[in-house]
Protein backbone atom coordinates (compact mmCIF):
# COMPACT_ATOMS: atom_id res chain seq x y z
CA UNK A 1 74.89 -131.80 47.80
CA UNK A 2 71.95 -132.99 49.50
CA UNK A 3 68.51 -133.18 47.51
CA UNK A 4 66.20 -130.10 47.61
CA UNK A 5 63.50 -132.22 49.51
CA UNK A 6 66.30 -133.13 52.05
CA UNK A 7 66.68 -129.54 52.71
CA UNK A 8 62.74 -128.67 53.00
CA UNK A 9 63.06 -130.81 55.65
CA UNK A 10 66.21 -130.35 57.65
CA UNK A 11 64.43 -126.55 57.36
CA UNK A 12 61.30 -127.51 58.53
CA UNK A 13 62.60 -129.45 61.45
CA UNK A 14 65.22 -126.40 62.58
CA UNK A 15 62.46 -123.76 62.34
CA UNK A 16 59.73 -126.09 64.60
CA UNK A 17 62.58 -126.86 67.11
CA UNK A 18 63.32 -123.20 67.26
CA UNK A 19 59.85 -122.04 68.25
CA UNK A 20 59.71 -124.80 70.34
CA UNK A 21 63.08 -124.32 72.35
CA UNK A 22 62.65 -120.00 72.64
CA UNK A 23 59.24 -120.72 73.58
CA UNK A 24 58.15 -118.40 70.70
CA UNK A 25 54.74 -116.63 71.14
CA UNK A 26 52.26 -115.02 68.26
CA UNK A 27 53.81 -111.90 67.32
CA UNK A 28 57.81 -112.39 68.25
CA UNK A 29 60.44 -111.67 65.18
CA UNK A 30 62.94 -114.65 64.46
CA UNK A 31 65.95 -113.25 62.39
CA UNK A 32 67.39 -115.61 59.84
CA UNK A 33 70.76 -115.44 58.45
CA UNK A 34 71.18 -117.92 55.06
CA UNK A 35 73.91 -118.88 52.98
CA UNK A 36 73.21 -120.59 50.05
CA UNK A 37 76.38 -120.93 48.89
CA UNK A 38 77.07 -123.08 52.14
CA UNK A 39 73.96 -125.09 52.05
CA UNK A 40 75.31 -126.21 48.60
CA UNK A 41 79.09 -126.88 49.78
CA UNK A 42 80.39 -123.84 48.75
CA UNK A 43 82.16 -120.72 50.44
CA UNK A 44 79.70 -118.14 51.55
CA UNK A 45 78.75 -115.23 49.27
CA UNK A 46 80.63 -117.27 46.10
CA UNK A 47 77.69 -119.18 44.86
CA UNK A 48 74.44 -117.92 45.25
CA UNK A 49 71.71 -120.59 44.65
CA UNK A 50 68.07 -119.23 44.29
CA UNK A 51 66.58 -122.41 44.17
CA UNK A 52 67.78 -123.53 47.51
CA UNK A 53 66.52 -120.42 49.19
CA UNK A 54 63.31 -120.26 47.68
CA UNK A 55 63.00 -123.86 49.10
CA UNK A 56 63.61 -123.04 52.52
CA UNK A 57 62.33 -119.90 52.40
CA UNK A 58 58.96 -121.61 51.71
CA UNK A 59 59.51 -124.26 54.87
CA UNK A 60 60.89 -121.04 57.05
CA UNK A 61 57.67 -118.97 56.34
CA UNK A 62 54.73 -121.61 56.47
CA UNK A 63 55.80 -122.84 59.73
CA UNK A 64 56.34 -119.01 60.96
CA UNK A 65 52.73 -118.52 59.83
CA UNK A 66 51.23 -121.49 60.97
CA UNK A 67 52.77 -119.84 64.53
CA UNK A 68 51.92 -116.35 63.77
CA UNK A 69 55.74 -115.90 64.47
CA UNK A 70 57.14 -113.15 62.26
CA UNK A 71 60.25 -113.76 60.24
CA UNK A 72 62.77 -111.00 58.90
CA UNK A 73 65.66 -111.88 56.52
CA UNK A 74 69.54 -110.61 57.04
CA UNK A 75 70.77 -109.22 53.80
CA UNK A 76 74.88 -110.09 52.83
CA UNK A 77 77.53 -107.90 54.22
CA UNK A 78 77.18 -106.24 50.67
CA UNK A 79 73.73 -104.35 51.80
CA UNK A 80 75.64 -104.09 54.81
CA UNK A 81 73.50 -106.45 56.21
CA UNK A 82 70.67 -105.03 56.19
CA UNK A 83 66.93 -106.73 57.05
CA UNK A 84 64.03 -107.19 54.83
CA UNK A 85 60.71 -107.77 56.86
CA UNK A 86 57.57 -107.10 56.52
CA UNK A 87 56.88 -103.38 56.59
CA UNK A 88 53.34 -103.82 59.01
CA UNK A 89 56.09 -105.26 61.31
CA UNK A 90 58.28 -102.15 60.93
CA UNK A 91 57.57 -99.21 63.71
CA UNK A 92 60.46 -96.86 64.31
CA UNK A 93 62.95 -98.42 62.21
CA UNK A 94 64.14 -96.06 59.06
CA UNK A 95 62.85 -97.92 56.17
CA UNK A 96 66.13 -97.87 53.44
CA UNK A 97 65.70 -97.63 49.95
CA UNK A 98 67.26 -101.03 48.39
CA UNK A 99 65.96 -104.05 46.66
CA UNK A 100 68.39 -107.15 47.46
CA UNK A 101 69.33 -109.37 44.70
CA UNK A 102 71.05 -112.12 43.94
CA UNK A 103 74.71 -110.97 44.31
CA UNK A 104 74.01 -107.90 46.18
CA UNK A 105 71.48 -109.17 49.44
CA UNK A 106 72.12 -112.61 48.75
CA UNK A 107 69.45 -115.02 47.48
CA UNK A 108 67.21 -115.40 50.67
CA UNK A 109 66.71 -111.81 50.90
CA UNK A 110 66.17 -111.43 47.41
CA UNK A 111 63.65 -114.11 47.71
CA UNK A 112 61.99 -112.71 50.92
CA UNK A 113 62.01 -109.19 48.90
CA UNK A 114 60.08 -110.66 46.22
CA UNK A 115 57.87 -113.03 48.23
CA UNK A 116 56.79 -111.33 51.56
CA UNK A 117 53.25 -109.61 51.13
CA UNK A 118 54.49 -105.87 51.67
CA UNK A 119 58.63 -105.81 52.13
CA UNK A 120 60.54 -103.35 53.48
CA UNK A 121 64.04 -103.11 54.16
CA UNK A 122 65.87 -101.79 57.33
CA UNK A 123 69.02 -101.39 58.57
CA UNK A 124 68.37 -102.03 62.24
CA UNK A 125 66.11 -104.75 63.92
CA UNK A 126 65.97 -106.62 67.61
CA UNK A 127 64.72 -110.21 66.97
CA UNK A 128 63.64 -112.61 70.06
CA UNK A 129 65.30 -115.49 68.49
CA UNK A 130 67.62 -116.18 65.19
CA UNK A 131 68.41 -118.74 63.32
CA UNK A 132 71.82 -118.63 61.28
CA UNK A 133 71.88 -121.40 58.11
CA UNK A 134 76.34 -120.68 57.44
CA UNK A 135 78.21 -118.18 58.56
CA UNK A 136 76.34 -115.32 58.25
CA UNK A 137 76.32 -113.23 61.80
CA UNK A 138 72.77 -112.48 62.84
CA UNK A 139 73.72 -111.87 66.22
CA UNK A 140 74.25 -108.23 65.78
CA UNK A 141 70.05 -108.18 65.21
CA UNK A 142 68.83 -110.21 68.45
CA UNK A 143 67.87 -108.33 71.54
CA UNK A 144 69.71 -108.25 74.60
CA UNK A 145 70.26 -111.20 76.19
CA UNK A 146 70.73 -114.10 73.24
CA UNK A 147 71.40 -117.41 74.94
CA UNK A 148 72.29 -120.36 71.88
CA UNK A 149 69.76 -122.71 71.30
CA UNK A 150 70.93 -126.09 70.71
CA UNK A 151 68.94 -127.18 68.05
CA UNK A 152 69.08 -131.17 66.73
CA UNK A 153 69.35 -130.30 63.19
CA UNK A 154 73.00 -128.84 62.85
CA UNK A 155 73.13 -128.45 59.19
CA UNK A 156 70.81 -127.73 56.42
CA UNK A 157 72.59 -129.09 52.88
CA UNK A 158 76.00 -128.64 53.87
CA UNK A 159 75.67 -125.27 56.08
CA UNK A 160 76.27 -125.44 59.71
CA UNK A 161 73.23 -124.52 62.00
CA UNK A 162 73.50 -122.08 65.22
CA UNK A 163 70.39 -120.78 66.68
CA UNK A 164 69.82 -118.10 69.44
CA UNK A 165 67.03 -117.13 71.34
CA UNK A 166 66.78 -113.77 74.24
CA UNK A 167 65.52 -113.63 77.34
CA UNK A 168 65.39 -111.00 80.23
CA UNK A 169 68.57 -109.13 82.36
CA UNK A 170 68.57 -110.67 85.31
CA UNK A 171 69.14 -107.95 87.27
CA UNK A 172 69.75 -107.86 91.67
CA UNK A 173 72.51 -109.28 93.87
CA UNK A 174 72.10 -112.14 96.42
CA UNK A 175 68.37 -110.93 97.50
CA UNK A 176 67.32 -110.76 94.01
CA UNK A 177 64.17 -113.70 92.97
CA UNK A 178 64.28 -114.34 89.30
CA UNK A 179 60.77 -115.91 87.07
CA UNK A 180 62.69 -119.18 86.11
CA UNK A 181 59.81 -119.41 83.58
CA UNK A 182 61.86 -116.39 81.94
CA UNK A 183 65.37 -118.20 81.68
């Protein structure tokens, strides 16, 4: 396994090259899916770390902040996969009455729970750009139309990387003029 410090970093870097490459403004939601168990060689949802998410949770979150970018966490397919975010983000969503942990959320949610100023949890959420650390499926919570982002880092510990960012339907035939600044 790679050292903790090793993973700050390869966190840090994915999370600045994310903003960067979805041309994130203040405001936007990035969804992030996180396997411990992966960053630390495992098999997903078989060895939950809490000391490896609290790391990158830190890197994750100071970077979102320094961007004003909001961040919302994917629970494990045992909450059903549920998001914890912060409720002042929340607007129609049905906040849901759970509080992750460990081996039921997974550790990054548990961590976000216990470390974001006012959590909620919801079931449903449209993010403008995800990042998944494993295996973990965030697609199901990115707006309409994700396009991957190719990111440099491609693992953090031993997970693989994906990222995904949205943009706008193009919508027309042949006439149709599109905003390339929008692609």
């Amino acid at each position: 396994m790679k050292s903790i410090q090793d993973i700050r970093e390869e966190a840090r870097k994915a999370i600045i090259e994310l903003i960067d490459a979805a041309r994130l403004t203040p405001g936007q939601l990035v969804i992030v899916g996180c396997s411990s168990s992966e960053m630390a060689g495992g098999v997903i949802g078989h060895d939950s770390h809490m000391e490896l998410a609290e790391a990158v949770f830190e890197e994750l979150y100071t970077v979102a902040k320094e961007h004003q970018i909001n961040l919302a966490f994917q629970c494990c397919e045992h909450l059903n996969r549920a998001i914890v975010v912060e409720r002042s983000y929340v607007t129609t969503e049905e906040i849901c009455n759970v509080v992750p942990q460990q081996h039921a959320g997974g550790a990054m949610a548990t961590t976000a729970y216990k470390r974001l100023d006012n959590p909620a949890v919801v079931e449903f959420i449209k993010a403008d750009a995800g990042i998944d650390i494993g295996d973990t499926f965030i697609g199901m919570h990115l707006k309409y139309v994700a396009v991957p982002v190719r990111l440099g880092v491609k693992e953090i510990g031993c997970a693989h990387v994906t990222a995904a960012r949205v943009r706008p339907k193009s919508i027309g035939g042949i006439r149709a003029v599109y905003n390339e600044s929008l692609m």
